[in-house]
Protein backbone atom coordinates (compact mmCIF):
# COMPACT_ATOMS: atom_id res chain seq x y z
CA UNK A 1 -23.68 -50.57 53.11
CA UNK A 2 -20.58 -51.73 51.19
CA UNK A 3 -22.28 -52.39 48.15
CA UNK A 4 -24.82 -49.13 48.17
CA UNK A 5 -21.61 -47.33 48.22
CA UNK A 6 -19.79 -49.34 45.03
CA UNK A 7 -23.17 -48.76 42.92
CA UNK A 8 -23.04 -45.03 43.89
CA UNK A 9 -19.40 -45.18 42.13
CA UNK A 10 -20.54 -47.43 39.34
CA UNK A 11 -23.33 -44.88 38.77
CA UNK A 12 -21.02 -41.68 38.60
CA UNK A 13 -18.48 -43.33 36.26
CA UNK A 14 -20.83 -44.35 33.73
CA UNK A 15 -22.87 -41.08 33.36
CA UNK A 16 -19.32 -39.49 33.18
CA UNK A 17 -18.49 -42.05 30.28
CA UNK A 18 -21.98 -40.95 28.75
CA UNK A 19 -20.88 -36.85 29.32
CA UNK A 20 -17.47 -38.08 27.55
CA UNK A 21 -18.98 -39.84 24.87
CA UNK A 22 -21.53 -37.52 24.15
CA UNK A 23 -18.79 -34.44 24.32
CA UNK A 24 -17.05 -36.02 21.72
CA UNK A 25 -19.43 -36.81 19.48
CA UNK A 26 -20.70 -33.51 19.81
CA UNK A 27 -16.80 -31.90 19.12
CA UNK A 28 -16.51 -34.82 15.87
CA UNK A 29 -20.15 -33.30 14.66
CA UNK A 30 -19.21 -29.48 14.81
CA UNK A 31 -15.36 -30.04 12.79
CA UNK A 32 -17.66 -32.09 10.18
CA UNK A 33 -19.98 -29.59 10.20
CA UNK A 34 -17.83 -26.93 9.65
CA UNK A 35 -15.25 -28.86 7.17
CA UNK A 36 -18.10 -29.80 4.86
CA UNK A 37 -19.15 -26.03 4.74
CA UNK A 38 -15.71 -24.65 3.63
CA UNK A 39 -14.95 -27.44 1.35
CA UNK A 40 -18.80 -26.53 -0.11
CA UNK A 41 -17.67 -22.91 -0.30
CA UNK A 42 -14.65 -23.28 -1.61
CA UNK A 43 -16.01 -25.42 -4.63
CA UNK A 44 -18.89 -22.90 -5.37
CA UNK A 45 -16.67 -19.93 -5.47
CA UNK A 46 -14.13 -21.73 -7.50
CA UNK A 47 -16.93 -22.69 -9.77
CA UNK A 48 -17.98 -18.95 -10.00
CA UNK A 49 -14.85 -17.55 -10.83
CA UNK A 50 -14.22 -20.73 -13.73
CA UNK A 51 -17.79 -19.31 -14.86
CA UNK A 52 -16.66 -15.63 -15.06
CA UNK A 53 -13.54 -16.61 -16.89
CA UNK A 54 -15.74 -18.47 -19.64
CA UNK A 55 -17.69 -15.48 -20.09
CA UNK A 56 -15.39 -13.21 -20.00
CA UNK A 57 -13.53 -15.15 -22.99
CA UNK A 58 -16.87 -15.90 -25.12
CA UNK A 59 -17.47 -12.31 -24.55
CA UNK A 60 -13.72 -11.38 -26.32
CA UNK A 61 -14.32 -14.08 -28.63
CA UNK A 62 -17.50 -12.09 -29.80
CA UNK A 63 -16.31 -9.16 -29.78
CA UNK A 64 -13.34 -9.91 -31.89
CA UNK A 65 -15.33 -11.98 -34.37
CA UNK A 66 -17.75 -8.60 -34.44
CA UNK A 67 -15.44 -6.12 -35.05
CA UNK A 68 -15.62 -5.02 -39.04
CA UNK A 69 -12.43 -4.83 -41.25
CA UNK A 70 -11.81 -0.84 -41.16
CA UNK A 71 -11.58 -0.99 -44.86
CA UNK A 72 -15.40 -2.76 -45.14
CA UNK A 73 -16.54 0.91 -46.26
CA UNK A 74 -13.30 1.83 -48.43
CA UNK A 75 -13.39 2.12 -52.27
CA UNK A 76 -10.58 1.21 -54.38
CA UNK A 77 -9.43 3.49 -57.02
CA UNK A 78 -9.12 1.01 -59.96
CA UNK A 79 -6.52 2.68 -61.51
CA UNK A 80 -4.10 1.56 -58.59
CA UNK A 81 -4.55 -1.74 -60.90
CA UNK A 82 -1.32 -3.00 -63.05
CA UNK A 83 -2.38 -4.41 -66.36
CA UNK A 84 0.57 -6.25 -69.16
CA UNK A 85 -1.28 -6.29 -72.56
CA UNK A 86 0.08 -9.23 -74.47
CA UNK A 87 1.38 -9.70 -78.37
CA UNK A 88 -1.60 -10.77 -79.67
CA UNK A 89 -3.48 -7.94 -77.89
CA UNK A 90 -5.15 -9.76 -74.67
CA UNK A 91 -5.46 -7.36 -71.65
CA UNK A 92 -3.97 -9.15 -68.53
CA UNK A 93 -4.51 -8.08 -64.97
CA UNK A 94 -0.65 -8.53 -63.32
CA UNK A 95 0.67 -9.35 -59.86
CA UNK A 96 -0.40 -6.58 -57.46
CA UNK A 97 2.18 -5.65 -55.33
CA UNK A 98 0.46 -2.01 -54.30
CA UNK A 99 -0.28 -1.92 -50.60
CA UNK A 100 -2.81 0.57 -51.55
CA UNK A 101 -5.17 -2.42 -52.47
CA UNK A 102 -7.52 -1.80 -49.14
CA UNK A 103 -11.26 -2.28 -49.44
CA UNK A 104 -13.55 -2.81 -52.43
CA UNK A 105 -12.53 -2.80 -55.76
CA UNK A 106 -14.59 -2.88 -59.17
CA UNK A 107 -12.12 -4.05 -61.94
CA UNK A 108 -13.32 -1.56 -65.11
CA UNK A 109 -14.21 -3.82 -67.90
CA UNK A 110 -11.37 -2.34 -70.55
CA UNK A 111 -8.07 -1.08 -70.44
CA UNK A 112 -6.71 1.12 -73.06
CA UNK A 113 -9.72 0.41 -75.59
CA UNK A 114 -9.39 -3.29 -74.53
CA UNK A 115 -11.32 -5.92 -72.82
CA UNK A 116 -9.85 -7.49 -69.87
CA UNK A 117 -9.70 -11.33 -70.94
CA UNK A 118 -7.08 -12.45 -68.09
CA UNK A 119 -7.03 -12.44 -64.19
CA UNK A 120 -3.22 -13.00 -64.07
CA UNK A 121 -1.64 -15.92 -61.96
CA UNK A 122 -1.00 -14.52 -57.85
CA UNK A 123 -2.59 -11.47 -59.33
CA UNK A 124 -4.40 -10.56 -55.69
CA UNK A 125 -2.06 -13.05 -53.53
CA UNK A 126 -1.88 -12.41 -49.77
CA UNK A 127 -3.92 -9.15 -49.97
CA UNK A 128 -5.32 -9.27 -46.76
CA UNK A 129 -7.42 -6.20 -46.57
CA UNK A 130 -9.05 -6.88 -50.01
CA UNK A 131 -12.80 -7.31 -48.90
CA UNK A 132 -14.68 -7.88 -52.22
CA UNK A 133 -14.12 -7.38 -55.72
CA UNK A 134 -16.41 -7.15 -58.72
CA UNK A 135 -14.23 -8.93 -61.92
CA UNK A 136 -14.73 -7.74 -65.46
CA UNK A 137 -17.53 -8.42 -67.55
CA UNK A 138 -15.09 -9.86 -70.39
CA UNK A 139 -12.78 -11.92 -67.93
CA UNK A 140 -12.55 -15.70 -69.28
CA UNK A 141 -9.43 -16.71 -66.91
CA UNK A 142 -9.32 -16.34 -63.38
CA UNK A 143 -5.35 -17.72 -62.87
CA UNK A 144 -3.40 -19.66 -60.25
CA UNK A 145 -3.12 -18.34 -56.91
CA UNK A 146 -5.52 -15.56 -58.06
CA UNK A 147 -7.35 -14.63 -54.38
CA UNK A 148 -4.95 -17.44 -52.80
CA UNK A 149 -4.55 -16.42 -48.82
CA UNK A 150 -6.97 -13.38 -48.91
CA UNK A 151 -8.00 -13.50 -45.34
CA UNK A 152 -10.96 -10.89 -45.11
CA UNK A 153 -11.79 -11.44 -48.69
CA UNK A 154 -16.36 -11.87 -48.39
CA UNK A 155 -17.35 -11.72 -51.90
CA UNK A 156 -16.57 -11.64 -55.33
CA UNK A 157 -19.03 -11.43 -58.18
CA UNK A 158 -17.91 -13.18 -61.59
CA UNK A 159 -19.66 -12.71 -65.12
CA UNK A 160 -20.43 -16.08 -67.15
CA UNK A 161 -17.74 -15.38 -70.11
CA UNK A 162 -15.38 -17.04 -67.15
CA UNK A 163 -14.13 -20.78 -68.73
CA UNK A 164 -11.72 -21.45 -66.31
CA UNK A 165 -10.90 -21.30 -62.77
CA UNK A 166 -7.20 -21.80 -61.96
CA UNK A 167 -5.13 -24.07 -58.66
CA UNK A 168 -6.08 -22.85 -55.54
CA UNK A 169 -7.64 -19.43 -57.01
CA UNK A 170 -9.35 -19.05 -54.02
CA UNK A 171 -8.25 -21.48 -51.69
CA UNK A 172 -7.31 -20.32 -47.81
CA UNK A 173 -10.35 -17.46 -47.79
CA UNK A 174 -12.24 -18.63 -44.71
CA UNK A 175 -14.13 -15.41 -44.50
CA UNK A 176 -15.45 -15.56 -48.23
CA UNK A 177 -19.00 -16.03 -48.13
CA UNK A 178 -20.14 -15.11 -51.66
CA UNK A 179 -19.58 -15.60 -55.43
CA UNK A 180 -21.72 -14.20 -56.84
CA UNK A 181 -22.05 -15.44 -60.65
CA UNK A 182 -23.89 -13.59 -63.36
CA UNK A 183 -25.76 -16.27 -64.80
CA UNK A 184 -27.20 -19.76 -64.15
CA UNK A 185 -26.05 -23.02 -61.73
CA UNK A 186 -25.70 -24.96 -65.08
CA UNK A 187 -23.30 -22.46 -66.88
CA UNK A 188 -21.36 -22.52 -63.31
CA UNK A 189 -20.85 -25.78 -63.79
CA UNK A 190 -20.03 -26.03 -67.29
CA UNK A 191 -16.64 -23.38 -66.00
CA UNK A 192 -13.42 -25.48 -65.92
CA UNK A 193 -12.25 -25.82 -62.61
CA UNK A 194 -8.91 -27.18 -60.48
CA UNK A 195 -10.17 -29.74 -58.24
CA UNK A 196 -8.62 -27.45 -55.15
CA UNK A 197 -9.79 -24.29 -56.57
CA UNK A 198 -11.61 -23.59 -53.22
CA UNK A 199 -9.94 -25.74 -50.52
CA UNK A 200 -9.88 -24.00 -46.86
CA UNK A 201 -12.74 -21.71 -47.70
CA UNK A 202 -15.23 -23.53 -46.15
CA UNK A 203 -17.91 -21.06 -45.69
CA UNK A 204 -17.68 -20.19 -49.75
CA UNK A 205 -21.39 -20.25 -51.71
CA UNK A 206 -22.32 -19.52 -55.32
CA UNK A 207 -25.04 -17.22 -55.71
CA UNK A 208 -26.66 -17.73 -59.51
CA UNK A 209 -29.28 -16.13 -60.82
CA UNK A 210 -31.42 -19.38 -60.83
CA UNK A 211 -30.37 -20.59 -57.06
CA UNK A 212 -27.69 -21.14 -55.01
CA UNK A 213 -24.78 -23.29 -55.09
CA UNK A 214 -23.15 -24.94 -51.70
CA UNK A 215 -19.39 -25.42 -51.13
CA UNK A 216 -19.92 -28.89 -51.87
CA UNK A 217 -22.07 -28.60 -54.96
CA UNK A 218 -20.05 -26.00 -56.08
């Protein structure tokens, strides 16, 4: 009788040590469970938001990079220009230091009965909102400094009676795009040139009547 009655106790304190144990396991599963899931959330929605933020700044970024120079459609009157005629009767296109210089601009291939030989040295320095610019027919010098730190300068078109092409004429323009030159690769080539005459203007080609020119090549 003794012992029926010490199984009966064995009996009830394991399958309360199995209710425990299974209890337990059951509470450890649910926090997991539930842990995991926030953590999960957590990361996704953080992900999200990183994702918005990207494409909210590409979409700036584009938007900037796609918003025109107001002065793209401007004309320049060309006699805003400054000219110094020399002794010996060359026709030299100065320093300009008018503000008014906003948009395109076709240099007139005389001045006073002359032909405009000379694109002085700085003569468009630091004109920002110069966008292109069409040089005289007659030029033969572009100078120093000429379209140095033009920054929404795109294109300029030069005539083949150019012979040289001065220090850092057109260095720092990183939106040029286009010279356009008036006659063939080979006569390009043949113009005298700095060897920095077009350093930080990476995107700069030469457009020749025969083909076109890279930076490199150019």
């Amino acid at each position: 009788m003794e012992n029926t009655k010490n199984n009966k106790k064995l009996i009830i304190i394991i399958v309360t040590l199995v209710v425990l144990v299974a209890a337990i396991v059951t509470t450890v599963v649910v926090l997991v469970g539930n842990g995991g899931g926030t953590g999960s959330s957590e990361s996704v929605s953080e992900t999200e938001s990183q994702t918005e933020t990207v494409s909210e700044s590409e979409s700036e970024s584009e938007s900037e990079s796609e918003t025109p120079n107001r002065y793209e459609s401007v004309d320049i009157n060309p006699e805003k220009i400054e000219y110094e005629v020399t002794e010996d009767g060359k026709v030299t296109i100065k320093k300009q230091n008018n503000s008014d210089i906003l948009g395109n601009l076709v240099l007139p291939d005389q001045y006073e009965g002359k032909d405009v030989t000379i694109l002085g040295k700085n003569a468009f320095l630091s004109l920002d909102n110069l966008i292109s610019i069409v040089l005289p027919k007659k030029l033969e010098v572009i100078g120093e400094y000429a379209f140095y730190l033009c920054g929404n300068l795109k294109k300029v078109t030069i005539y083949p009676e150019v012979k040289t092409i001065g220090k850092k004429s057109f260095q720092s323009c990183p939106k040029l795009e286009e010279i356009k030159f008036e006659g063939t690769k080979a006569q390009w080539l043949a113009i005298e040139k700095d060897r920095d005459w077009k350093e930080d203007s990476p995107n700069l080609k030469v457009v020749c009547n025969d083909g076109t020119l890279s930076h490199d090549e150019a």
